[in-house]
Every structure is written in C-alpha cells, then in structure tokens.
N, C-alpha and C. Protein backbone atom coordinates (compact mmCIF):
# COMPACT_ATOMS: atom_id res chain seq x y z
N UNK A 1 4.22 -160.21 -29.13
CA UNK A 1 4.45 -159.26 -28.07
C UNK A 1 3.84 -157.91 -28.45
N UNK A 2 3.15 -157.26 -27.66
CA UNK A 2 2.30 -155.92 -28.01
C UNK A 2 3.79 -154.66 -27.27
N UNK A 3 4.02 -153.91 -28.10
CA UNK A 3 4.56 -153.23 -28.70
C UNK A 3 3.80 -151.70 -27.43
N UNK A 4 4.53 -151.36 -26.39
CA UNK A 4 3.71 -149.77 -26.10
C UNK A 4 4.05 -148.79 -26.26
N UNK A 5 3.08 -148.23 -26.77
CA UNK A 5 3.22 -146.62 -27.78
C UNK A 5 4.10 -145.77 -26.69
N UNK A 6 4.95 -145.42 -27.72
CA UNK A 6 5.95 -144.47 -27.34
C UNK A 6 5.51 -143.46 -26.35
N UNK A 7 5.70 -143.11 -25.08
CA UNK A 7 5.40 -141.93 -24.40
C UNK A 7 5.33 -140.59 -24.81
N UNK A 8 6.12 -140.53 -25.96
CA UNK A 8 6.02 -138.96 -26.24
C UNK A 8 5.43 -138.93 -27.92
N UNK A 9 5.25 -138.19 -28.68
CA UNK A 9 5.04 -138.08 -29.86
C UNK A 9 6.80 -137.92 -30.96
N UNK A 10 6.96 -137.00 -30.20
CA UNK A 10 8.31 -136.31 -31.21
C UNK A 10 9.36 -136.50 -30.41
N UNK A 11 10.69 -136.56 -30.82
CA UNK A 11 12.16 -136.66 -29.59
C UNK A 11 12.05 -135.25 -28.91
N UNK A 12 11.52 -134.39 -29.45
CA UNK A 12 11.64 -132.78 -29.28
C UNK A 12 10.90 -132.92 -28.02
N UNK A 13 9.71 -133.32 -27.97
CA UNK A 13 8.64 -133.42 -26.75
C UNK A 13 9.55 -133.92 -25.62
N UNK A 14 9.95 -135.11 -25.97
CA UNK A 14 10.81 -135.89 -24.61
C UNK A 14 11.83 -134.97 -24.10
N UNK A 15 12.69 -134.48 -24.24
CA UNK A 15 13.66 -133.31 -24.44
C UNK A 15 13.18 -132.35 -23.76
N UNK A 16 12.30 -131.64 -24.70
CA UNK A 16 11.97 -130.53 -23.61
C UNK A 16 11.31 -130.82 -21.89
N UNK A 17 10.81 -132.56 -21.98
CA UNK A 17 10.01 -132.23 -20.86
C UNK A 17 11.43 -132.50 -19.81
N UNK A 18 12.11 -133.42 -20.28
CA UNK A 18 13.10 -133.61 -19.79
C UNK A 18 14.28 -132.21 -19.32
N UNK A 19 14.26 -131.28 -19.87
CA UNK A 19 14.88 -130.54 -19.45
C UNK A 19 14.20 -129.94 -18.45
N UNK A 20 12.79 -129.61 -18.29
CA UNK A 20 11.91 -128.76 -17.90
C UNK A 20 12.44 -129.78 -16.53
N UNK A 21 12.23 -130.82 -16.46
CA UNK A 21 12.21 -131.56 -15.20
C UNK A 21 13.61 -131.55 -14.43
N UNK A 22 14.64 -131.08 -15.39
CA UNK A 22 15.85 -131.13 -14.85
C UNK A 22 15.90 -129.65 -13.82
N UNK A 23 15.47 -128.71 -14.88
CA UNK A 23 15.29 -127.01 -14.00
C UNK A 23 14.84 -127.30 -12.42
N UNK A 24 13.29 -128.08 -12.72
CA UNK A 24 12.26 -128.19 -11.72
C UNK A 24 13.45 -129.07 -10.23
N UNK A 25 14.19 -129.79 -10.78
CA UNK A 25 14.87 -130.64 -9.66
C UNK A 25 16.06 -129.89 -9.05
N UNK A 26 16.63 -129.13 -9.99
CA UNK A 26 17.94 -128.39 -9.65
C UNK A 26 17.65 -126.65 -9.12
N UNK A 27 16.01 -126.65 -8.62
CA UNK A 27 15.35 -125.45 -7.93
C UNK A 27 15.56 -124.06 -8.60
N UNK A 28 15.36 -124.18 -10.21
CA UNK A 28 15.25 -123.26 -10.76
C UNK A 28 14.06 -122.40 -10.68
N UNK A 29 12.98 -123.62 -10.28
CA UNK A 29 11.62 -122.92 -10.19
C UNK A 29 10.61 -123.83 -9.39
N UNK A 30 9.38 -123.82 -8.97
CA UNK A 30 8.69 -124.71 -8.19
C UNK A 30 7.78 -125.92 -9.22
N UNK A 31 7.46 -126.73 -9.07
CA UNK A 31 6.49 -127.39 -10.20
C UNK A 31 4.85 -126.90 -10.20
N UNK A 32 4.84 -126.36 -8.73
CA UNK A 32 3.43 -125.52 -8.87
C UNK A 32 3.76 -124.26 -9.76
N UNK A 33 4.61 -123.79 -9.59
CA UNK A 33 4.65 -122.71 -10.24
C UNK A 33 5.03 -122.89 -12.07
N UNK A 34 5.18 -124.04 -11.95
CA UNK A 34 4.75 -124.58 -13.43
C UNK A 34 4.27 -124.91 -13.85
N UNK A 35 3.16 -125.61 -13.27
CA UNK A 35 2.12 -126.00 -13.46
C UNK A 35 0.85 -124.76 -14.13
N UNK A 36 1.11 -123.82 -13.00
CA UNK A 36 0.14 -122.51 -12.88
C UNK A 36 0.33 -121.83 -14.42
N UNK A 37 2.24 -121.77 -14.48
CA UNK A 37 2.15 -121.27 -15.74
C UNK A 37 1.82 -121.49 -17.19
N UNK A 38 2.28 -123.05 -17.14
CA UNK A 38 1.57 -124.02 -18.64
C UNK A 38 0.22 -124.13 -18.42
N UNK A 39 -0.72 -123.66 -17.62
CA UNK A 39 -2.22 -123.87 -17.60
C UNK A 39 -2.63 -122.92 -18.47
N UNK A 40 -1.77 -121.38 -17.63
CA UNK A 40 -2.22 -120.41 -18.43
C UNK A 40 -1.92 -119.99 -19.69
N UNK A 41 -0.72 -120.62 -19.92
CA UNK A 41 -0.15 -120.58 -21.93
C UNK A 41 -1.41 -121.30 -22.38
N UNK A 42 -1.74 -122.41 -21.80
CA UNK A 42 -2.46 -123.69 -22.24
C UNK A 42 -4.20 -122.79 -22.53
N UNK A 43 -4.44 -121.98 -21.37
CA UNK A 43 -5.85 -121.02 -21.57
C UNK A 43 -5.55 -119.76 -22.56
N UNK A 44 -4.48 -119.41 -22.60
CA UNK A 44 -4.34 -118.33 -23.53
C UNK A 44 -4.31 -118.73 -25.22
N UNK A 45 -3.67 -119.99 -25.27
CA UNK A 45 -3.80 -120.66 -26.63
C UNK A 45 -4.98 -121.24 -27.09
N UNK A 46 -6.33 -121.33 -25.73
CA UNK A 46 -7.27 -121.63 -25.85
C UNK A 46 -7.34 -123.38 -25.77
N UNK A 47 -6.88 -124.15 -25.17
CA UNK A 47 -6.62 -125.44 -25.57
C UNK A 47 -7.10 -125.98 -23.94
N UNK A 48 -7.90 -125.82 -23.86
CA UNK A 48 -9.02 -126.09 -22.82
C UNK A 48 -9.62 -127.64 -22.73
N UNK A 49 -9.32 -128.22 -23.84
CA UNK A 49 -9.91 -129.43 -23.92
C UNK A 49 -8.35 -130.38 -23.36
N UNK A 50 -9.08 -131.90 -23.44
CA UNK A 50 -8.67 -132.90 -22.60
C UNK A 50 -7.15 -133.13 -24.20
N UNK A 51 -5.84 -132.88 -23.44
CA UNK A 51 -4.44 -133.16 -24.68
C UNK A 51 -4.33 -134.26 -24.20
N UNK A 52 -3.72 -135.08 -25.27
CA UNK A 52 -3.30 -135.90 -25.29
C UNK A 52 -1.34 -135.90 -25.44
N UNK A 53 -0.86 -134.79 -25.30
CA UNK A 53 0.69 -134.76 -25.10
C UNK A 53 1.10 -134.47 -26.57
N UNK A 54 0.16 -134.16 -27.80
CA UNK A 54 0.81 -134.23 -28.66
C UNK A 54 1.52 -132.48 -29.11
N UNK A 55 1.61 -131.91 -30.49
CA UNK A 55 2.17 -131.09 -31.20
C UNK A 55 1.53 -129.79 -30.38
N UNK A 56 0.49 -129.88 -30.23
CA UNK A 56 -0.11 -128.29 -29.55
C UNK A 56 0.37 -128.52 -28.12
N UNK A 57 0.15 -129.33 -27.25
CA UNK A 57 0.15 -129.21 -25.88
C UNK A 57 2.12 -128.90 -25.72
N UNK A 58 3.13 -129.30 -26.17
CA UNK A 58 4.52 -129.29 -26.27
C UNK A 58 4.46 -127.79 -27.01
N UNK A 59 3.89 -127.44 -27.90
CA UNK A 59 4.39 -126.18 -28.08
C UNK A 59 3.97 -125.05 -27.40
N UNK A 60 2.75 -125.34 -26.14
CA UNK A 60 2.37 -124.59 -25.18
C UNK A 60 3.59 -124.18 -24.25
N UNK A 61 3.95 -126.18 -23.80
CA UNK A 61 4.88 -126.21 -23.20
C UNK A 61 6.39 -125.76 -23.24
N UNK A 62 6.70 -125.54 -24.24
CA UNK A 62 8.15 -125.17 -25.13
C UNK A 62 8.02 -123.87 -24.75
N UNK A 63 6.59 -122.96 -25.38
CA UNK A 63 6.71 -121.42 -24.75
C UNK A 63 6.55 -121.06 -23.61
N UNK A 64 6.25 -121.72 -23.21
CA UNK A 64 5.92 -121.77 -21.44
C UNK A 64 7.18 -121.96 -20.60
N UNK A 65 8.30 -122.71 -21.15
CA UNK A 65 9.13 -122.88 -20.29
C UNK A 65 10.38 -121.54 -21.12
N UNK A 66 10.27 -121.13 -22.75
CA UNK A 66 10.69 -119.72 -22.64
C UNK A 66 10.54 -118.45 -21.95
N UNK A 67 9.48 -118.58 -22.20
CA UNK A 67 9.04 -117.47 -21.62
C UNK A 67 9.85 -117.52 -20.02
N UNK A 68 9.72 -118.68 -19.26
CA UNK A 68 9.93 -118.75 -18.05
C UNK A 68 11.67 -118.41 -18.20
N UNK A 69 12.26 -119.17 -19.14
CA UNK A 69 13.50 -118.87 -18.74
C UNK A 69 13.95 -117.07 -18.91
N UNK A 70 13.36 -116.51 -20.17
CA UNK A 70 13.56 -115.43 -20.11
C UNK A 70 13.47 -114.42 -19.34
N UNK A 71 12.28 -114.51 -18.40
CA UNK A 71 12.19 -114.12 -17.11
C UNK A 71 13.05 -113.76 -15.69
N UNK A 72 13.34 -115.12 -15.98
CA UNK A 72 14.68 -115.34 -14.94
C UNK A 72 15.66 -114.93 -15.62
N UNK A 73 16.15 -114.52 -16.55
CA UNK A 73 17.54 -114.18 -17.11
C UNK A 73 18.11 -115.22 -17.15
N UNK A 74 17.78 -116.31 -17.25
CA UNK A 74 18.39 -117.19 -18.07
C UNK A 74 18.80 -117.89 -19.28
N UNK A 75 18.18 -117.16 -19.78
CA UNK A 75 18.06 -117.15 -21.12
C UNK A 75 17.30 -115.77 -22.18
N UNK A 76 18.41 -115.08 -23.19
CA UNK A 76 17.29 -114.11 -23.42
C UNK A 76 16.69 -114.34 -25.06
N UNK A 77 15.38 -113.33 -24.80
CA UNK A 77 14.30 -113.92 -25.24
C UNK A 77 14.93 -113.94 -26.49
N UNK A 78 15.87 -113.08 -27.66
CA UNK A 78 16.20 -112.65 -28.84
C UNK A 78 17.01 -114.19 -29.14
N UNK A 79 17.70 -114.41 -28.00
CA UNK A 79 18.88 -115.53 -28.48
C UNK A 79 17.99 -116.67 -28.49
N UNK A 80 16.41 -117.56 -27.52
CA UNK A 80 16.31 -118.10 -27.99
C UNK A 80 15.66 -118.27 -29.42
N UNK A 81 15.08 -116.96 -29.72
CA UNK A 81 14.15 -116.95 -31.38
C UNK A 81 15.18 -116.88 -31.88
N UNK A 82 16.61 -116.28 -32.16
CA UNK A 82 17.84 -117.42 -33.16
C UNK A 82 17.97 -118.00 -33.35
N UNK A 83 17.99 -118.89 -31.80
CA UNK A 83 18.59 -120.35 -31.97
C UNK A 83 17.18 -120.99 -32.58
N UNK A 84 15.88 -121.04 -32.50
CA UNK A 84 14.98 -121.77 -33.23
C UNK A 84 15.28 -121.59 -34.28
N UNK A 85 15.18 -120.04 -34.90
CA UNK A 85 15.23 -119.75 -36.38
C UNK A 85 16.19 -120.74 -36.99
N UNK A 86 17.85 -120.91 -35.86
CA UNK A 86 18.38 -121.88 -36.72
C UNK A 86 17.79 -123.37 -36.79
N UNK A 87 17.81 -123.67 -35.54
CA UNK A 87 17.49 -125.04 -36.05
C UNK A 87 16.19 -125.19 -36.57
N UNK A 88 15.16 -124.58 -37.16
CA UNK A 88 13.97 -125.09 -38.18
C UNK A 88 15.11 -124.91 -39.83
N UNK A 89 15.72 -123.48 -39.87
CA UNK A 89 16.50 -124.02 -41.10
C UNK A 89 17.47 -124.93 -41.67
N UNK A 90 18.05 -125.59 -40.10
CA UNK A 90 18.86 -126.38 -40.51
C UNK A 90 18.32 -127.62 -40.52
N UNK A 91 16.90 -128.00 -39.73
CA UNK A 91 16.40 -129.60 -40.40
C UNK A 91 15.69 -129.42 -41.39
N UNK A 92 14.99 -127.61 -42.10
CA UNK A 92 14.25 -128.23 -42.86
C UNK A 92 15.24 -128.08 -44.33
N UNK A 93 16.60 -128.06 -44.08
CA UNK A 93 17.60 -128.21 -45.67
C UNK A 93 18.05 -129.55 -45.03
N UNK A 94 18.11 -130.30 -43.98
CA UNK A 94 18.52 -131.76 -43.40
C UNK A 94 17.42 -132.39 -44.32
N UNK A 95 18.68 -134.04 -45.83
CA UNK A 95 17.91 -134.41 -46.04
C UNK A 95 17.08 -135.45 -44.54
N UNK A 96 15.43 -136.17 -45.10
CA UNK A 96 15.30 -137.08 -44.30
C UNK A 96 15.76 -138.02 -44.16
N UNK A 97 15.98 -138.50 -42.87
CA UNK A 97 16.54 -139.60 -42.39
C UNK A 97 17.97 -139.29 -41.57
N UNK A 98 18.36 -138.06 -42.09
CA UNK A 98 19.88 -137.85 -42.09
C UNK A 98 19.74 -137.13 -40.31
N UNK A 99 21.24 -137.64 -39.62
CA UNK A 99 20.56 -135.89 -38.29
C UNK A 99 21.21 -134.59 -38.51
N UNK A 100 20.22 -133.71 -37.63
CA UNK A 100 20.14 -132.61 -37.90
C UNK A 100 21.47 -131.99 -37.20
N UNK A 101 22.04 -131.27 -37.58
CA UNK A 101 23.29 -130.77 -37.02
C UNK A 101 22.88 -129.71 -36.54
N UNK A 102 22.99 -128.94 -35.90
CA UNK A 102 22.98 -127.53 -35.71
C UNK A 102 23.93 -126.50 -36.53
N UNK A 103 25.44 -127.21 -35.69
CA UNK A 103 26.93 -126.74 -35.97
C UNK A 103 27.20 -126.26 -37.34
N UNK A 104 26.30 -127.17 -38.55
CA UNK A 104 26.02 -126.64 -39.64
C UNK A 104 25.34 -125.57 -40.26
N UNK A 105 24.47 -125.38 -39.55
CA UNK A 105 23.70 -123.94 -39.88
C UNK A 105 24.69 -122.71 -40.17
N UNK A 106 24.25 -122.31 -41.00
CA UNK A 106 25.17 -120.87 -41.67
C UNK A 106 25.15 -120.09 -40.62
N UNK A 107 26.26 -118.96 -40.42
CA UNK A 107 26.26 -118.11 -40.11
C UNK A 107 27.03 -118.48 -38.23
C-alpha cells in the first residue's frame, strides 16, 4: 500500500492553517483579504518562487496571520512575542520525543 505524504510538513503548519481557517469561517476577516495579505508577507520576505508549503512559506504565514491579529486587537503584538519566546524555550529544554508543555515554562 503506498503510503501519502503527509499534507503538511510540521503539526505547527497544520494548526496554524487550521486556525487561520477557523478566523476566516467565523468572519474575522475575508479570505481575499488574506490572501492579499500572505502574498505580500510572502513579496516582502522575497519568496516569489513556486512553495511547496514547507518551513518558509508557514512562517510567512504565522506572521501574516500576527500581524493580522494584532491589527484587529485581537491579539497584542508584545503578548504574542512572549508567548513564542515561551514556547521555543520550553521545546527546546523538552527532551525529544517527550510533549511539549507550555504550562511548564518558567515564569
């Protein structure tokens, strides 16, 4: 039986698009108007060529949909660079294999 490659690269990718799609349905914002905006993260990062969904095109997308929330006041911009700051320190002291807690992070 042939085996088909996972849709996303990382769980992180699936997640975010998945949330992004939840905003887009619950009329937080338009999908043209998301579209318009991940083009232009996507031209400002310079990434003009044909993605394939992986590590660059998701982290276009990741700032693309900050940026957006911060905008709207839905989120502000300081609390989400915390909350990253925590969770990169708390998976990168997570041994591998193990999951990543958040709840654990100091402070």
């Amino acid at each position: 039986m042939i085996r088909p490659e996972p849709a996303f690269e990382a769980p992180w990718h699936a997640q975010v698009f998945a949330l992004t799609v939840h905003l887009n349905e619950s009329g937080q914002f338009s999908w043209g108007d998301w579209a318009a905006r991940l083009g232009a993260t996507l031209r400002r990062h310079g990434l003009s060529r044909d993605l394939n969904g992986g590590e660059d095109y998701f982290a276009a997308w990741l700032e693309t949909l900050e940026d957006l929330l911060a905008e709207r006041g839905m989120a502000e911009a300081g609390d989400v660079s915390a909350l990253r700051d925590a969770w990169e320190a708390t998976y990168l002291r997570t041994p591998h294999g193990a999951p990543v807690r958040l709840d654990d992070a100091p402070g």
